[in-house]
N, C-alpha and C. Protein backbone atom coordinates (compact mmCIF):
# COMPACT_ATOMS: atom_id res chain seq x y z
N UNK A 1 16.18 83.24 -84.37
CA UNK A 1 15.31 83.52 -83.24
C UNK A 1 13.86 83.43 -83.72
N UNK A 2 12.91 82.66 -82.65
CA UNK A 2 11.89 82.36 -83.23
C UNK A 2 10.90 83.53 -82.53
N UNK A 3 9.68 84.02 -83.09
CA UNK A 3 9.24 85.48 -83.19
C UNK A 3 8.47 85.41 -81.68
N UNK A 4 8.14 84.11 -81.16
CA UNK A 4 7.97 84.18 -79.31
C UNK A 4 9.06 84.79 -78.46
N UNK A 5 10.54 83.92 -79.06
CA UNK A 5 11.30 84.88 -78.11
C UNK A 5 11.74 86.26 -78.00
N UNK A 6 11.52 86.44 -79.19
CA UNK A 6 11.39 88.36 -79.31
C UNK A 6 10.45 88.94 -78.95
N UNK A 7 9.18 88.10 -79.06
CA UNK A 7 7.81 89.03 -78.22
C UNK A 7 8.29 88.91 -76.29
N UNK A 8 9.34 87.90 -76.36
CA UNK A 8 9.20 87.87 -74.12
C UNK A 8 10.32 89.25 -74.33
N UNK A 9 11.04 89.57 -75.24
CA UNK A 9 12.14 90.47 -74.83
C UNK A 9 12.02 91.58 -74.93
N UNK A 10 11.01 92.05 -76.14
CA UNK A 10 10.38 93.04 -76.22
C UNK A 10 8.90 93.60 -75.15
N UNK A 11 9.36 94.50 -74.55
CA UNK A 11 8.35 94.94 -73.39
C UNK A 11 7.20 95.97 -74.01
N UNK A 12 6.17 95.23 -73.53
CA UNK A 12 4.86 95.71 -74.52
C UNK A 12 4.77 97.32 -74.79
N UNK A 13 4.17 97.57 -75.17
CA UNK A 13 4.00 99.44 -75.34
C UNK A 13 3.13 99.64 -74.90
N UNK A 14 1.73 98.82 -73.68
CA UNK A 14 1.33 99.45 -72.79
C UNK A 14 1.22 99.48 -71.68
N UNK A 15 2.56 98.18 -71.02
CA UNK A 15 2.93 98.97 -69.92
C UNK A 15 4.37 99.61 -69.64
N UNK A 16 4.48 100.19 -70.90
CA UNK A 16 5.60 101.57 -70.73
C UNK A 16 4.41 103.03 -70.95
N UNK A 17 3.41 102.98 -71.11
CA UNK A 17 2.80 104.10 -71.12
C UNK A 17 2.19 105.01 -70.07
N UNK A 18 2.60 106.21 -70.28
CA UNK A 18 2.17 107.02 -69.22
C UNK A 18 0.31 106.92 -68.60
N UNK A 19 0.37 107.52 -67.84
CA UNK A 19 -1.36 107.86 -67.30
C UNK A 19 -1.77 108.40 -68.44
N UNK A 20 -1.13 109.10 -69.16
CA UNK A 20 -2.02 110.61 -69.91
C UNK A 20 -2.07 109.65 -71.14
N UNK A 21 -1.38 109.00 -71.56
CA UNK A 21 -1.49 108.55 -72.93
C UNK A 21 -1.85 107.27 -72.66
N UNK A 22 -2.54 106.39 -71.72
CA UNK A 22 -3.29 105.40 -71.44
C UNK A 22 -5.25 105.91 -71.61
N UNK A 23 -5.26 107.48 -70.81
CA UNK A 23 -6.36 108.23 -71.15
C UNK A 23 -6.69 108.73 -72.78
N UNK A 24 -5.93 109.01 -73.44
CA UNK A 24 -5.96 109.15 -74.77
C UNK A 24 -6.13 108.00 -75.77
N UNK A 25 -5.37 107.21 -75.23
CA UNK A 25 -6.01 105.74 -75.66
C UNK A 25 -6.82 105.41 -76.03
N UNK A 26 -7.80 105.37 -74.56
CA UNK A 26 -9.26 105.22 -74.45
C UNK A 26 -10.31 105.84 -75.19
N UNK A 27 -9.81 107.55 -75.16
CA UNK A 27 -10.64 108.33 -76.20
C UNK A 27 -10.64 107.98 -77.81
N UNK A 28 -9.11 107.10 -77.75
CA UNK A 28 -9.30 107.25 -79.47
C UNK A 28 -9.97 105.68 -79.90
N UNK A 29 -10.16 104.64 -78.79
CA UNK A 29 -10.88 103.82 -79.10
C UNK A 29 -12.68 104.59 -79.01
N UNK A 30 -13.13 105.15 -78.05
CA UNK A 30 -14.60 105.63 -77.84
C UNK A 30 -14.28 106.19 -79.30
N UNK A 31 -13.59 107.42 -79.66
CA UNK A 31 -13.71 107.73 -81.28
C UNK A 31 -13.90 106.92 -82.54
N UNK A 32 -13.16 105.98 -82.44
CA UNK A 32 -13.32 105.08 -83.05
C UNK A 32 -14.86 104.16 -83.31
N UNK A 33 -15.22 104.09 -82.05
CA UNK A 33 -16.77 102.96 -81.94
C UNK A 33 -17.81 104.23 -82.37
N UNK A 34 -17.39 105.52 -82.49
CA UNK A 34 -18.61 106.10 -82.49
C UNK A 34 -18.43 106.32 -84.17
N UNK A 35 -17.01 107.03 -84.53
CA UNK A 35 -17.14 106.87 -85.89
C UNK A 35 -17.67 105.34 -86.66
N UNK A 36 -17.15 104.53 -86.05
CA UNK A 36 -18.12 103.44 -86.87
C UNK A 36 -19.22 103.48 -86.62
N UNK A 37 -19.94 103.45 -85.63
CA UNK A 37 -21.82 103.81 -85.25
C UNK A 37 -22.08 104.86 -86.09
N UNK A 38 -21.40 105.80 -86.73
CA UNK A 38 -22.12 106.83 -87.77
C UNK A 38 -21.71 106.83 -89.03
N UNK A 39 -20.83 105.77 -89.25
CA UNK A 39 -20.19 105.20 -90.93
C UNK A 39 -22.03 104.12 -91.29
N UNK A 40 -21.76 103.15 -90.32
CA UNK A 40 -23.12 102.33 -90.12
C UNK A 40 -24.74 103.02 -90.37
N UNK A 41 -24.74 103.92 -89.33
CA UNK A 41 -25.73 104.39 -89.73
C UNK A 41 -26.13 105.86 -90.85
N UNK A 42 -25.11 105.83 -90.99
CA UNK A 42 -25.40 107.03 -92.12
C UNK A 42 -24.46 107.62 -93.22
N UNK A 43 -23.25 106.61 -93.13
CA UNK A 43 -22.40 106.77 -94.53
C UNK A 43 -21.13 107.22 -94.30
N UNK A 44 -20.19 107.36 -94.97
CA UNK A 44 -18.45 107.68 -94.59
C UNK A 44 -18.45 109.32 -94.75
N UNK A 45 -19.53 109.61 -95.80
CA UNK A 45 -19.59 111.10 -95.38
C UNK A 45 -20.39 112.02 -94.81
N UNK A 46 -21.34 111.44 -94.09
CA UNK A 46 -21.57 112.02 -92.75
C UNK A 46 -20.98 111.96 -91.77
N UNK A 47 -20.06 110.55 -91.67
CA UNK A 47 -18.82 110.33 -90.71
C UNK A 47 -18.01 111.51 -90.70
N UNK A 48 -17.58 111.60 -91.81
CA UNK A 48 -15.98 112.70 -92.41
C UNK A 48 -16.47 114.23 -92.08
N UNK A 49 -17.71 114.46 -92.87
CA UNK A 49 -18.61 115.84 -92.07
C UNK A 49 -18.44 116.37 -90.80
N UNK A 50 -18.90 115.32 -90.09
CA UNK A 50 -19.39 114.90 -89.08
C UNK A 50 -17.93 116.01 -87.55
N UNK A 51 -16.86 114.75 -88.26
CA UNK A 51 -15.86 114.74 -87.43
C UNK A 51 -14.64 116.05 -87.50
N UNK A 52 -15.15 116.47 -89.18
CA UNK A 52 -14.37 118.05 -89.64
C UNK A 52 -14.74 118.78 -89.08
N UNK A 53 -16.15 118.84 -88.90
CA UNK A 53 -16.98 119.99 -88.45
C UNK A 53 -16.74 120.25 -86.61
N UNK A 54 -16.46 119.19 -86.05
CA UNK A 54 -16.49 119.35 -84.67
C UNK A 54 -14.73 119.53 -84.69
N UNK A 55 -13.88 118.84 -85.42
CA UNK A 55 -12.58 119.43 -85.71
C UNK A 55 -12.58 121.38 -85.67
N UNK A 56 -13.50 121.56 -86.56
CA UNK A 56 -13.44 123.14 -86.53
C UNK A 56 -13.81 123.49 -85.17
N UNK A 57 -14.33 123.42 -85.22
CA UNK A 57 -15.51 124.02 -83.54
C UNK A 57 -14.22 124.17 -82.38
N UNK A 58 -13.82 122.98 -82.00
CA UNK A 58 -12.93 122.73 -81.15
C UNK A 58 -11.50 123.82 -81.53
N UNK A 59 -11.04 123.68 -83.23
CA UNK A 59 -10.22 124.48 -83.23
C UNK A 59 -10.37 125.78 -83.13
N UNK A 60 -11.59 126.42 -83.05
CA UNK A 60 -12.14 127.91 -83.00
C UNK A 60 -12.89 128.30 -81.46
N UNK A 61 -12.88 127.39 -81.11
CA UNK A 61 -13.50 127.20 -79.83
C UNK A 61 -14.68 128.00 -79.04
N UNK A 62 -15.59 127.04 -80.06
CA UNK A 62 -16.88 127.42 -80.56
C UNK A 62 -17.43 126.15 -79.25
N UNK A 63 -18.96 126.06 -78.69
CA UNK A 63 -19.12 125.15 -78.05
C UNK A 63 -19.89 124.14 -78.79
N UNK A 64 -19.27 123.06 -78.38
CA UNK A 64 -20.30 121.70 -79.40
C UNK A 64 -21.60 121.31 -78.82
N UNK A 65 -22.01 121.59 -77.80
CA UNK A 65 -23.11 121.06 -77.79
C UNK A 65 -23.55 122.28 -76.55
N UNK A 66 -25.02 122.04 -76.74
CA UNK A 66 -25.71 123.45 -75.60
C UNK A 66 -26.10 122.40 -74.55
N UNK A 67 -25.92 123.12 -73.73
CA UNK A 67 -26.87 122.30 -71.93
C UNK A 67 -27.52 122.30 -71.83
N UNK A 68 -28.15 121.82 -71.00
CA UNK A 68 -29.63 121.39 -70.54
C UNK A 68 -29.90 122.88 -69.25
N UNK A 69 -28.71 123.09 -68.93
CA UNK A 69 -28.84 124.41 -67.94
C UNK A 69 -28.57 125.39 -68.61
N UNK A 70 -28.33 125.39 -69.91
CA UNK A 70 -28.49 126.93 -71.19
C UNK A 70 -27.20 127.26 -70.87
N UNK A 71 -26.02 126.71 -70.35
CA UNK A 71 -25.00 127.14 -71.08
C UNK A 71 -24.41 126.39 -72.41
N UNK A 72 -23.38 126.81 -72.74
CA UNK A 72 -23.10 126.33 -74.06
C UNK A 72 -21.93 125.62 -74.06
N UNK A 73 -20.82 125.74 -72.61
CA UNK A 73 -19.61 125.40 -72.58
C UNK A 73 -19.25 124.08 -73.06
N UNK A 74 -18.98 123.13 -73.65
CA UNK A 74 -17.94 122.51 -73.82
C UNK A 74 -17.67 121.49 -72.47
N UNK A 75 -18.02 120.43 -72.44
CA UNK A 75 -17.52 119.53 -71.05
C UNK A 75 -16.33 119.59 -71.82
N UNK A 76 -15.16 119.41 -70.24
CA UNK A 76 -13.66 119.11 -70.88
C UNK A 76 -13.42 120.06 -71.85
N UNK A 77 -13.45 120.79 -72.18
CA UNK A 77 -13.27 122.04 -73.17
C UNK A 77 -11.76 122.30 -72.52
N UNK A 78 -11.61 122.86 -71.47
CA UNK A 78 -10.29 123.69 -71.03
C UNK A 78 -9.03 122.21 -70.47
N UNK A 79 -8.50 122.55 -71.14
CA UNK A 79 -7.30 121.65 -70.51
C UNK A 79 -6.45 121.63 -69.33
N UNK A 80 -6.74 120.47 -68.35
CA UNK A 80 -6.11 120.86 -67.32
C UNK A 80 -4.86 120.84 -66.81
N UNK A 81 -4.02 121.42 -66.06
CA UNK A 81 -3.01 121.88 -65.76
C UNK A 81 -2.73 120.84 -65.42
């Protein structure tokens, strides 16, 4: 079998994917373009810093960034039902 006819028989893996993990997708490509925009501009370990540190935050659930209206919450912070 030549490796075309196994790609028509095999049904892709994204359109067997749900809504939620088509949205996650997306985030881990935007993660992706931004970790490279800060590998680029400022090194693999400000990247790695970078991405631990908001790793913590999120796991302690601390807010990452302050508002412009002085709260501190977290866009998307709470997960929705």
């Amino acid at each position: 079998m030549i490796a075309s006819e196994e790609a028509e028989r095999t049904p892709s893996p994204q359109s067997e994917m749900s809504e939620e993990d088509k949205s996650k997708d997306v985030f881990f490509v935007q993660l992706a373009e931004l970790t490279e925009a800060m590998i680029a501009a400022h090194g693999k370990d400000f990247a790695i810093g970078a991405l631990v540190l908001s790793a913590k935050f999120v796991a302690e659930g601390k807010p990452l960034i302050k508002r412009a209206d002085g709260s501190d919450r977290s866009a998307g912070a709470e997960k929705p039902n």
